[in-house]
C-alpha atoms as a PDB file:
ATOM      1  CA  UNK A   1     -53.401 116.416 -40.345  1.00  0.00           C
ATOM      2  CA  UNK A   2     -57.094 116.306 -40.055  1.00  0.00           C
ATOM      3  CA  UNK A   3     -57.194 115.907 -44.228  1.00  0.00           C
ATOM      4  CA  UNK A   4     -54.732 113.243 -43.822  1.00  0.00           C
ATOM      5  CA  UNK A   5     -56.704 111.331 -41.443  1.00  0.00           C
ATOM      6  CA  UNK A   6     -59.716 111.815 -43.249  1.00  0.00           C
ATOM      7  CA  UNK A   7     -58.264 110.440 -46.230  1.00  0.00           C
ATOM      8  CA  UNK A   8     -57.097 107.250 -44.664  1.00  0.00           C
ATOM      9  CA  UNK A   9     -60.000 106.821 -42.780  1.00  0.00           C
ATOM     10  CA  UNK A  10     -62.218 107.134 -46.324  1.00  0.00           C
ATOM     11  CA  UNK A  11     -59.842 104.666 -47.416  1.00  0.00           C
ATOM     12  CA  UNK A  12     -59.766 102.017 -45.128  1.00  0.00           C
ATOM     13  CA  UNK A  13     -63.675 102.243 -45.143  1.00  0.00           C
ATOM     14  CA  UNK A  14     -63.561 102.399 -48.887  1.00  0.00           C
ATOM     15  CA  UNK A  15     -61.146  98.844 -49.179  1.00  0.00           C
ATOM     16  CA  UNK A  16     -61.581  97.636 -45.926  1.00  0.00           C
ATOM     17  CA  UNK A  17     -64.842  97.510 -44.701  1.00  0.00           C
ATOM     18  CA  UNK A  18     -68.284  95.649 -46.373  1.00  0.00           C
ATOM     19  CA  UNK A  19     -71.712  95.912 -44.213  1.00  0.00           C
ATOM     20  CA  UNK A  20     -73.735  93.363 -42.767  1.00  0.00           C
ATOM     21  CA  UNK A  21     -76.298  92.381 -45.274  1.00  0.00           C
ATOM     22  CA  UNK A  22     -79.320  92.202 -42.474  1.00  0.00           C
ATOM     23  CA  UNK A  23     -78.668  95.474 -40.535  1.00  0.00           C
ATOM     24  CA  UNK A  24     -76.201  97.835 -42.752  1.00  0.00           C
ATOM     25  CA  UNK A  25     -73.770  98.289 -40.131  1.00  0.00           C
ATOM     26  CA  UNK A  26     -69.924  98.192 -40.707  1.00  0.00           C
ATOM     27  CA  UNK A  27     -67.930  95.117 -41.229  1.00  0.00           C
ATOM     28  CA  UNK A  28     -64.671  93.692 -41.799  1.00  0.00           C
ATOM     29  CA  UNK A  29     -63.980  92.891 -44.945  1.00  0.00           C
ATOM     30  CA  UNK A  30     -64.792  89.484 -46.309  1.00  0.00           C
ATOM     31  CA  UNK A  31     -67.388  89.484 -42.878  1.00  0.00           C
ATOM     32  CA  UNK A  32     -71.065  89.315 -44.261  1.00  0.00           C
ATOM     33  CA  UNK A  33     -72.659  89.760 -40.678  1.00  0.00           C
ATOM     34  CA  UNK A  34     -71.798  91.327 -37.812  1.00  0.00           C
ATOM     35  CA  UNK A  35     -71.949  89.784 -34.902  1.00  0.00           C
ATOM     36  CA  UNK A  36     -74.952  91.408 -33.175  1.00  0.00           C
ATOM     37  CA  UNK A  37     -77.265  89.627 -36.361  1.00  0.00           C
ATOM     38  CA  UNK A  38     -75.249  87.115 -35.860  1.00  0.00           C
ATOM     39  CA  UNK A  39     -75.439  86.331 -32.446  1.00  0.00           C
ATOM     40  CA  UNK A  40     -79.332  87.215 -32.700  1.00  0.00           C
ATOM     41  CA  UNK A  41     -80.104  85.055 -35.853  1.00  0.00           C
ATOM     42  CA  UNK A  42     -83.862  83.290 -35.259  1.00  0.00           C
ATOM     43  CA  UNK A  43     -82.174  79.801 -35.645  1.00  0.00           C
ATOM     44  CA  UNK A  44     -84.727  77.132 -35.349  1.00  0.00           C
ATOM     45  CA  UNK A  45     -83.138  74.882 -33.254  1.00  0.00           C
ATOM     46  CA  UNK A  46     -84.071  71.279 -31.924  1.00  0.00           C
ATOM     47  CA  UNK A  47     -86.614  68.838 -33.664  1.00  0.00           C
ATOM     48  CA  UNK A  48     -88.505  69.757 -36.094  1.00  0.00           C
ATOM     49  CA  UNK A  49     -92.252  69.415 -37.389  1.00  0.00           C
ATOM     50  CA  UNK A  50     -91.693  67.800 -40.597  1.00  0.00           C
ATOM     51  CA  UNK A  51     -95.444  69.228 -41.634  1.00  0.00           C
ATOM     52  CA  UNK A  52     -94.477  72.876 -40.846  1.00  0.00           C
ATOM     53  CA  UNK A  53     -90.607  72.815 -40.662  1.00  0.00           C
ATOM     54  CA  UNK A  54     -90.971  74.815 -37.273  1.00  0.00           C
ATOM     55  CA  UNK A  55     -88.979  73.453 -33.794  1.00  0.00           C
ATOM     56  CA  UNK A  56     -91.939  71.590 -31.925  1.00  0.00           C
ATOM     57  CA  UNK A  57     -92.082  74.244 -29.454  1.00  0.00           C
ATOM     58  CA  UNK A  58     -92.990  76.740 -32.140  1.00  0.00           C
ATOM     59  CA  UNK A  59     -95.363  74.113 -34.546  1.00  0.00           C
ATOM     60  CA  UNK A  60     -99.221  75.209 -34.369  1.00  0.00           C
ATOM     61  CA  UNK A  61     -99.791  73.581 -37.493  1.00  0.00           C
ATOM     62  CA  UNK A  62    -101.816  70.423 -35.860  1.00  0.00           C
ATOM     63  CA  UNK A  63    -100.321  68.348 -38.191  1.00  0.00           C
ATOM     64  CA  UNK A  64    -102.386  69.661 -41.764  1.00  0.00           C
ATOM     65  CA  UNK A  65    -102.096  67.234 -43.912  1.00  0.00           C
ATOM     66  CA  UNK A  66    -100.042  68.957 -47.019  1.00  0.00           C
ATOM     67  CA  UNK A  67     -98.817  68.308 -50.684  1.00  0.00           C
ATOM     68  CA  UNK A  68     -95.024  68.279 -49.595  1.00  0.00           C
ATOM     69  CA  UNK A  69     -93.450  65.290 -48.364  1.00  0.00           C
ATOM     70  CA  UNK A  70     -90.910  67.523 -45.453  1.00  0.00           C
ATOM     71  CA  UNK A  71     -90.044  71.136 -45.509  1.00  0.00           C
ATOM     72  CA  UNK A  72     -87.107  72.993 -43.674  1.00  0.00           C
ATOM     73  CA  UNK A  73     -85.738  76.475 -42.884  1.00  0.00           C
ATOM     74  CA  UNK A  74     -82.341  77.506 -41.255  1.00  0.00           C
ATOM     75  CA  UNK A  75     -84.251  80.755 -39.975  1.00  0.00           C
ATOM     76  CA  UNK A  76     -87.761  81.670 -38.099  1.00  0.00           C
ATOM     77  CA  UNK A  77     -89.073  85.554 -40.178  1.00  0.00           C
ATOM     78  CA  UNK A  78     -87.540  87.397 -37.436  1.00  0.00           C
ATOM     79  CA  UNK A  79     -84.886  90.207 -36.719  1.00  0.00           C
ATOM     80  CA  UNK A  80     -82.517  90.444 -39.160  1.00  0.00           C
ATOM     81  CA  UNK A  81     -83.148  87.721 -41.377  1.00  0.00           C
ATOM     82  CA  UNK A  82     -86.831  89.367 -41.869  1.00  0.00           C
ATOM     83  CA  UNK A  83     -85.390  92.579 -42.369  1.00  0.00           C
ATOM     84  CA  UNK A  84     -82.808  90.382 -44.831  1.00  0.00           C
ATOM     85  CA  UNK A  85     -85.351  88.783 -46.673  1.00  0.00           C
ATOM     86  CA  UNK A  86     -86.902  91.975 -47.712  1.00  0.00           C
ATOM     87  CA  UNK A  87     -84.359  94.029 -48.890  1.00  0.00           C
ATOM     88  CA  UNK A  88     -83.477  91.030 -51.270  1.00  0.00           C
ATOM     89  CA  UNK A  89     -87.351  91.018 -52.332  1.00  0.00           C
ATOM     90  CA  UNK A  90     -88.079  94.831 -52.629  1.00  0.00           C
ATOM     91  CA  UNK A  91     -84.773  96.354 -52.786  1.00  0.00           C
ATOM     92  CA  UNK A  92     -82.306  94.877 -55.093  1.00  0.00           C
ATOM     93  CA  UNK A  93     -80.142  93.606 -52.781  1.00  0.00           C
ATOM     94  CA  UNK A  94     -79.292  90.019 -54.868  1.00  0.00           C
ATOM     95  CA  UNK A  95     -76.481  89.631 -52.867  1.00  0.00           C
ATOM     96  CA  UNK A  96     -78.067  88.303 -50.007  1.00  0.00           C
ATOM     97  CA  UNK A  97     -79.542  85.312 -51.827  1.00  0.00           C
ATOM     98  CA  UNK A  98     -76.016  83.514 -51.583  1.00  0.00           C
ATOM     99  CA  UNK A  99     -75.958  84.089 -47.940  1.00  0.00           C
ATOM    100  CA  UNK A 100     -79.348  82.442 -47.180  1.00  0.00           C
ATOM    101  CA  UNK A 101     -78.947  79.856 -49.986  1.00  0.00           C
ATOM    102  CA  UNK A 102     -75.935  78.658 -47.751  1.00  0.00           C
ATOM    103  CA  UNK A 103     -77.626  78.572 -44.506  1.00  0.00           C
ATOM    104  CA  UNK A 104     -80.744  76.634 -47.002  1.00  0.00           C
ATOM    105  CA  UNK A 105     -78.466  74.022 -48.226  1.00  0.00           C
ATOM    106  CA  UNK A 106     -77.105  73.432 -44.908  1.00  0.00           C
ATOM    107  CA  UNK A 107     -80.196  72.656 -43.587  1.00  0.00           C
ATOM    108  CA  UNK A 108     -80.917  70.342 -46.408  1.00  0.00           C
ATOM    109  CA  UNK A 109     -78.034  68.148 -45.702  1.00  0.00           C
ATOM    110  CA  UNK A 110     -79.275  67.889 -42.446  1.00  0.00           C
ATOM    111  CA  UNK A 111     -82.512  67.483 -42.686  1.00  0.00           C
ATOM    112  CA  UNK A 112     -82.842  65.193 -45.748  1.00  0.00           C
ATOM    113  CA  UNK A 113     -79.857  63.753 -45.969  1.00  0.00           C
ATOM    114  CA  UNK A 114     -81.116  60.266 -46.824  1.00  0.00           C
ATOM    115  CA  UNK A 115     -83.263  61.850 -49.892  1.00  0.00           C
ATOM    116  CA  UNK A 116     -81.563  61.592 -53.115  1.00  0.00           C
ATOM    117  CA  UNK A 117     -83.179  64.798 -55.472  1.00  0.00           C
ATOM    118  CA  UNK A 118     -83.597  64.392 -59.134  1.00  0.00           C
ATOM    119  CA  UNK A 119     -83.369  67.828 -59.419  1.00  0.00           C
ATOM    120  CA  UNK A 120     -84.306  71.331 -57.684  1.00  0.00           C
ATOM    121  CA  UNK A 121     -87.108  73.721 -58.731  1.00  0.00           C
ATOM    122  CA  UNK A 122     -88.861  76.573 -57.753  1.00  0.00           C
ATOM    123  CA  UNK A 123     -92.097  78.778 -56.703  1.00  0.00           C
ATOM    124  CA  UNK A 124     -92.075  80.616 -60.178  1.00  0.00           C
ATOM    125  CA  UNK A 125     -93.581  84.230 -60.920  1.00  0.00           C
ATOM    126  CA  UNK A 126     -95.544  85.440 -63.856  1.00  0.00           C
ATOM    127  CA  UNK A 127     -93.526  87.410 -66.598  1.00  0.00           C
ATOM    128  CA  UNK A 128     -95.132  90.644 -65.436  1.00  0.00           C
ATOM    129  CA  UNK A 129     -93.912  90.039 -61.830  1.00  0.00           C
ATOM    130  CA  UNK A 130     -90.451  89.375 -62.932  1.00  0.00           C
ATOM    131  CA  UNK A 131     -90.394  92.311 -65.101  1.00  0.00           C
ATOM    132  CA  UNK A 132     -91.392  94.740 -61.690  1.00  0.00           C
ATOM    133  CA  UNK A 133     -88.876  92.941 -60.062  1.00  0.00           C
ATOM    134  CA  UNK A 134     -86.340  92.541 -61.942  1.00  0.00           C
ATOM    135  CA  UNK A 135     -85.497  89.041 -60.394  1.00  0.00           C
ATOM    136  CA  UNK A 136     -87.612  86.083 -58.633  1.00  0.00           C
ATOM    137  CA  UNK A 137     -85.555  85.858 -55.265  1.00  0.00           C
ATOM    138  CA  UNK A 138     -86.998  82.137 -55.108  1.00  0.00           C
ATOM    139  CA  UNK A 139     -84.955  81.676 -58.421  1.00  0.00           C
ATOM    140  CA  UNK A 140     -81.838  83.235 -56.944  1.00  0.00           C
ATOM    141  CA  UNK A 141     -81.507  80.876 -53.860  1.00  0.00           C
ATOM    142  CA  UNK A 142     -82.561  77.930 -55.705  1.00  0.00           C
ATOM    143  CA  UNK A 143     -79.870  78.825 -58.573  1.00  0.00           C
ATOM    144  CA  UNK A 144     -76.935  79.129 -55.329  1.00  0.00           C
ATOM    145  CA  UNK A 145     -78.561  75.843 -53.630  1.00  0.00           C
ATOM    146  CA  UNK A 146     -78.148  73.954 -57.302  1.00  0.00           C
ATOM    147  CA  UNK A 147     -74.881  74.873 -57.066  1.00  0.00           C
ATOM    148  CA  UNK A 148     -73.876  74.113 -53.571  1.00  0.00           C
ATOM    149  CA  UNK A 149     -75.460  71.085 -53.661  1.00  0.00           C
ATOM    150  CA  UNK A 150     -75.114  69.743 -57.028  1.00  0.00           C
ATOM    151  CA  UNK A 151     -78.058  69.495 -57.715  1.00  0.00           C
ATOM    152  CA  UNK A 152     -80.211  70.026 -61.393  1.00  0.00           C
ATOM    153  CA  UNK A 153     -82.195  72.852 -61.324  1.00  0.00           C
ATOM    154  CA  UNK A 154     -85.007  72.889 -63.599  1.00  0.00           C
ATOM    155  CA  UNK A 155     -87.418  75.467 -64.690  1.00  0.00           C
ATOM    156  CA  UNK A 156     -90.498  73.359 -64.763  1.00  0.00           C
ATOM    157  CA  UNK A 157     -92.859  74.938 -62.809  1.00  0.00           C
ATOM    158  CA  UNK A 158     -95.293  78.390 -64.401  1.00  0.00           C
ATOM    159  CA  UNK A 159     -97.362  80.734 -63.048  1.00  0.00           C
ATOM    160  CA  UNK A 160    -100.336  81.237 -64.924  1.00  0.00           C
ATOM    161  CA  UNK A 161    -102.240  84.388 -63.319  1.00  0.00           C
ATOM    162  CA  UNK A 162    -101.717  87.139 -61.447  1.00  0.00           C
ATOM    163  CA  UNK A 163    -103.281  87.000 -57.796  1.00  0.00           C
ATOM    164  CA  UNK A 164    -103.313  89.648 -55.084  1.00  0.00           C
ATOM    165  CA  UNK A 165    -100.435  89.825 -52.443  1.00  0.00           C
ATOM    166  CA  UNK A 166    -100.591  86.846 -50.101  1.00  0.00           C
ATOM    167  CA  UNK A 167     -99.205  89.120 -46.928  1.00  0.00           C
ATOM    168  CA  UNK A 168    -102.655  90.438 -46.108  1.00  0.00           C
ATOM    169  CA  UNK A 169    -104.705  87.642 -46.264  1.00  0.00           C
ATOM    170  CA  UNK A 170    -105.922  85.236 -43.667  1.00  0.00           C
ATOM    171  CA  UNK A 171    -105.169  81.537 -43.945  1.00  0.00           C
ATOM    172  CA  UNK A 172    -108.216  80.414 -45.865  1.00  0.00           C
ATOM    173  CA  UNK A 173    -108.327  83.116 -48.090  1.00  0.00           C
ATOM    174  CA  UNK A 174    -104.448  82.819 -48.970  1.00  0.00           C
ATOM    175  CA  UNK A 175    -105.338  78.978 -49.815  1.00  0.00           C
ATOM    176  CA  UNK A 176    -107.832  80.081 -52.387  1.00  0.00           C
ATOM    177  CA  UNK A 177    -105.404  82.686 -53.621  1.00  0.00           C
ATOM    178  CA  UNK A 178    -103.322  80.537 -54.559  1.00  0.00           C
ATOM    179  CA  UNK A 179    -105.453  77.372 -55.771  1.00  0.00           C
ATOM    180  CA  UNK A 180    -104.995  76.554 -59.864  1.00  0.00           C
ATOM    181  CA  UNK A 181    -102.038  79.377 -60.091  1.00  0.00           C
ATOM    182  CA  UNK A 182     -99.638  77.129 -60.710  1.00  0.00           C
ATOM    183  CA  UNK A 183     -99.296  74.484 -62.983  1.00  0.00           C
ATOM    184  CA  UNK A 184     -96.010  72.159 -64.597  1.00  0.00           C
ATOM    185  CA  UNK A 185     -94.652  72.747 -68.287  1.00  0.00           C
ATOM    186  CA  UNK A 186     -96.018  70.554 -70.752  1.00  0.00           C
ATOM    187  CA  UNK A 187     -92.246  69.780 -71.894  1.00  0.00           C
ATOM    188  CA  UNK A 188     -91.139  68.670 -67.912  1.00  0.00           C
ATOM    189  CA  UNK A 189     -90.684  65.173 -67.079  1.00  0.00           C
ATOM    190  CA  UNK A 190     -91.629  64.800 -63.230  1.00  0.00           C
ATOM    191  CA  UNK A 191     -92.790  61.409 -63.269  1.00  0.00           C
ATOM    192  CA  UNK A 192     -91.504  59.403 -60.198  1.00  0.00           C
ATOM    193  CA  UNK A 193     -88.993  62.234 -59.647  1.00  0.00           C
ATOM    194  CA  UNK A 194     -88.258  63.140 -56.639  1.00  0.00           C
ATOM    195  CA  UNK A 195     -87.854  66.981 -56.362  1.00  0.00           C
ATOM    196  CA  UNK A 196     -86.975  69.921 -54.118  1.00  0.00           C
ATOM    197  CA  UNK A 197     -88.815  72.656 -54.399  1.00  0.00           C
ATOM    198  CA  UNK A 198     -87.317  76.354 -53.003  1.00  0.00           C
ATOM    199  CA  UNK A 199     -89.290  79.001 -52.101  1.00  0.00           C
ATOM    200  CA  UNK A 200     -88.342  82.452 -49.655  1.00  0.00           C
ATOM    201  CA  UNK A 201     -90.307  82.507 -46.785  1.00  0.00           C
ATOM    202  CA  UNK A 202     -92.970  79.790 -45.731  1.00  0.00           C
ATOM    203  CA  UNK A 203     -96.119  81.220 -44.045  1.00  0.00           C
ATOM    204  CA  UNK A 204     -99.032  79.316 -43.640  1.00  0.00           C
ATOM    205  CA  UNK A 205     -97.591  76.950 -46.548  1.00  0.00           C
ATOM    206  CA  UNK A 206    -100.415  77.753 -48.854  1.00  0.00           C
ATOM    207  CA  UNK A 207     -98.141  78.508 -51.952  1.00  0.00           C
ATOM    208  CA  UNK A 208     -95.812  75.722 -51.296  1.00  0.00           C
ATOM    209  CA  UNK A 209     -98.643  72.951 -50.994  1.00  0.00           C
ATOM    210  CA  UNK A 210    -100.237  74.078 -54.058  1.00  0.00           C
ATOM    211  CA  UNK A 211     -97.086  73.662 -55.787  1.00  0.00           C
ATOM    212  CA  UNK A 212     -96.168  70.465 -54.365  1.00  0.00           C
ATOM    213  CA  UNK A 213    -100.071  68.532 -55.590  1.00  0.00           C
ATOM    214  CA  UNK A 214     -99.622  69.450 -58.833  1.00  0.00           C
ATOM    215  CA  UNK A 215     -96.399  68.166 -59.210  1.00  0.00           C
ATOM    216  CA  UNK A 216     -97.523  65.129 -57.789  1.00  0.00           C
ATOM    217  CA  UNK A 217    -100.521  65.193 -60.012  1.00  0.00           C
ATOM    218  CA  UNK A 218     -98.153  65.524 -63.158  1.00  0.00           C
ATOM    219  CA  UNK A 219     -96.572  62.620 -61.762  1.00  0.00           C
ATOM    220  CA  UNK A 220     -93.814  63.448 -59.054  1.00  0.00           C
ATOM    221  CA  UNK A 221     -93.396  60.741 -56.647  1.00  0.00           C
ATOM    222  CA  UNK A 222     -92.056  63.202 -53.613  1.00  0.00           C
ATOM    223  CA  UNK A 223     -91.663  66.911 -53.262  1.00  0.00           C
ATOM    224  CA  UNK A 224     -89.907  68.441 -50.283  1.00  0.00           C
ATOM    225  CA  UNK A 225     -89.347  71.876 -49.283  1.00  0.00           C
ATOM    226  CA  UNK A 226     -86.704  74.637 -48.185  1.00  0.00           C
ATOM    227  CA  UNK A 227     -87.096  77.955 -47.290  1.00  0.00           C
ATOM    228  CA  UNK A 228     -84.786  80.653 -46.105  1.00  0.00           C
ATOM    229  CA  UNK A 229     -87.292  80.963 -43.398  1.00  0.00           C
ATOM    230  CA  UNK A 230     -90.673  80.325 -41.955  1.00  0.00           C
ATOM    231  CA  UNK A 231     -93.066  81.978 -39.334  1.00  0.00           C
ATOM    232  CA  UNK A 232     -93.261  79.984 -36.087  1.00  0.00           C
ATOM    233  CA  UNK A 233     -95.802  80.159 -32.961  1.00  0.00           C
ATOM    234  CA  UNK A 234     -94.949  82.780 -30.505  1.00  0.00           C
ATOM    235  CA  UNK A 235     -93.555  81.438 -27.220  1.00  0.00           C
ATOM    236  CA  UNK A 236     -94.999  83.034 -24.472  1.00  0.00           C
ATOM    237  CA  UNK A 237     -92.435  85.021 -21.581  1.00  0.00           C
ATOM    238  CA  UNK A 238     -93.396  81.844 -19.028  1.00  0.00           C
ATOM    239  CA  UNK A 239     -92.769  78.688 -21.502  1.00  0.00           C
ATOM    240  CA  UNK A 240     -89.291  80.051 -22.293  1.00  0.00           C
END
């Protein structure tokens, strides 16, 4: 009897069951979260700062003037959506990119739904990065968003040099990581396009803003932004 039950429970598990792309945990089958990450997703809720994309009771941007024209996120970089984000960056897991590309287009129909986008690109990586990745995850969502969306997407933007990892740095020092990195195809028509530009995670904004001026320096007439998610300023236990 014990064999038995063994075997059906291996079964049902087997056929049954999927796990929640954020923590691992068991699911239902066709579920992709379950509902503890779901309940506890870091929605950003509310108005938001169009300079950082965070609600205004998590902005401590000041209002920093940048390339991009509006940016939004479904998600803050918190709980499960952090822990989300990098298992699709450092551990293969593609199959979250559909997931979050959802949650991104979403938000973009909210948020800019009086924009009409020529078409959608992305934060590229160099070949070498690819190659030890396997995969640009920024390519991944903005592929899903393309489709949801129906939107071009268009492979116009290059990396042109390696730089160290941005997570370390401080805010000034991530801006000069980042400045002349990126630059458009000679091939890519941007003038007076107006173009949405997908990227992972938005920290200080550094690689996003240097993305955005030089496709408005090739010509763009307005870039906006989506991420899967963006840090946001820490509320304090008495302002919540």
């Amino acid at each position: 009897m014990r064999i038995l039950n063994y075997i059906k429970d291996t079964f049902l598990w087997l056929f049954f069951t999927e796990h929640c792309i954020y923590c691992n945990s068991l699911v239902n089958k066709g579920e992709k979260i379950c509902a503890d990450c779901r309940e506890n997703l870091p929605v950003i809720d509310g108005e938001r700062c169009r300079f950082c994309g965070a609600g205004k009771d998590r902005c401590g941007c000041k209002k920093h003037r940048m390339g991009y024209d509006g940016i939004t996120s479904p998600f803050y970089y918190e709980n499960g959506i952090k822990d989300g984000i990098q298992k699709l960056k450092f551990s293969g897991k593609e199959h979250i990119s559909y997931t979050l590309a959802k949650d991104m287009a979403k938000s973009v129909k909210s948020d800019f739904s009086n924009v009409k986008f020529d078409f959608i690109c992305y934060v590229p990586f160099t070949t070498a990065q690819k190659i030890r990745r396997n995969y640009n995850q920024s390519e991944l969502l903005a592929e899903h968003i393309s489709k949801i969306l129906k939107i071009p997407l268009k492979k116009i933007l290059v990396k042109l040099f390696e730089t160290d990892s941005q997570h370390s740095k401080n805010i000034r020092n991530r801006r000069g990581n980042v400045f002349g990195v990126y630059d458009v195809k000679d091939s890519a028509d941007v003038k007076d396009k107006t173009i949405l530009l997908v990227d992972d995670i938005r920290t200080t904004g550094a690689t996003l803003d240097e993305c955005a001026w030089i496709l408005k320096i090739r010509g763009a007439k307005s870039v906006y932004c989506v991420t899967a998610a963006l840090t946001g300023k820490k509320i304090t236990e008495d302002k919540k």
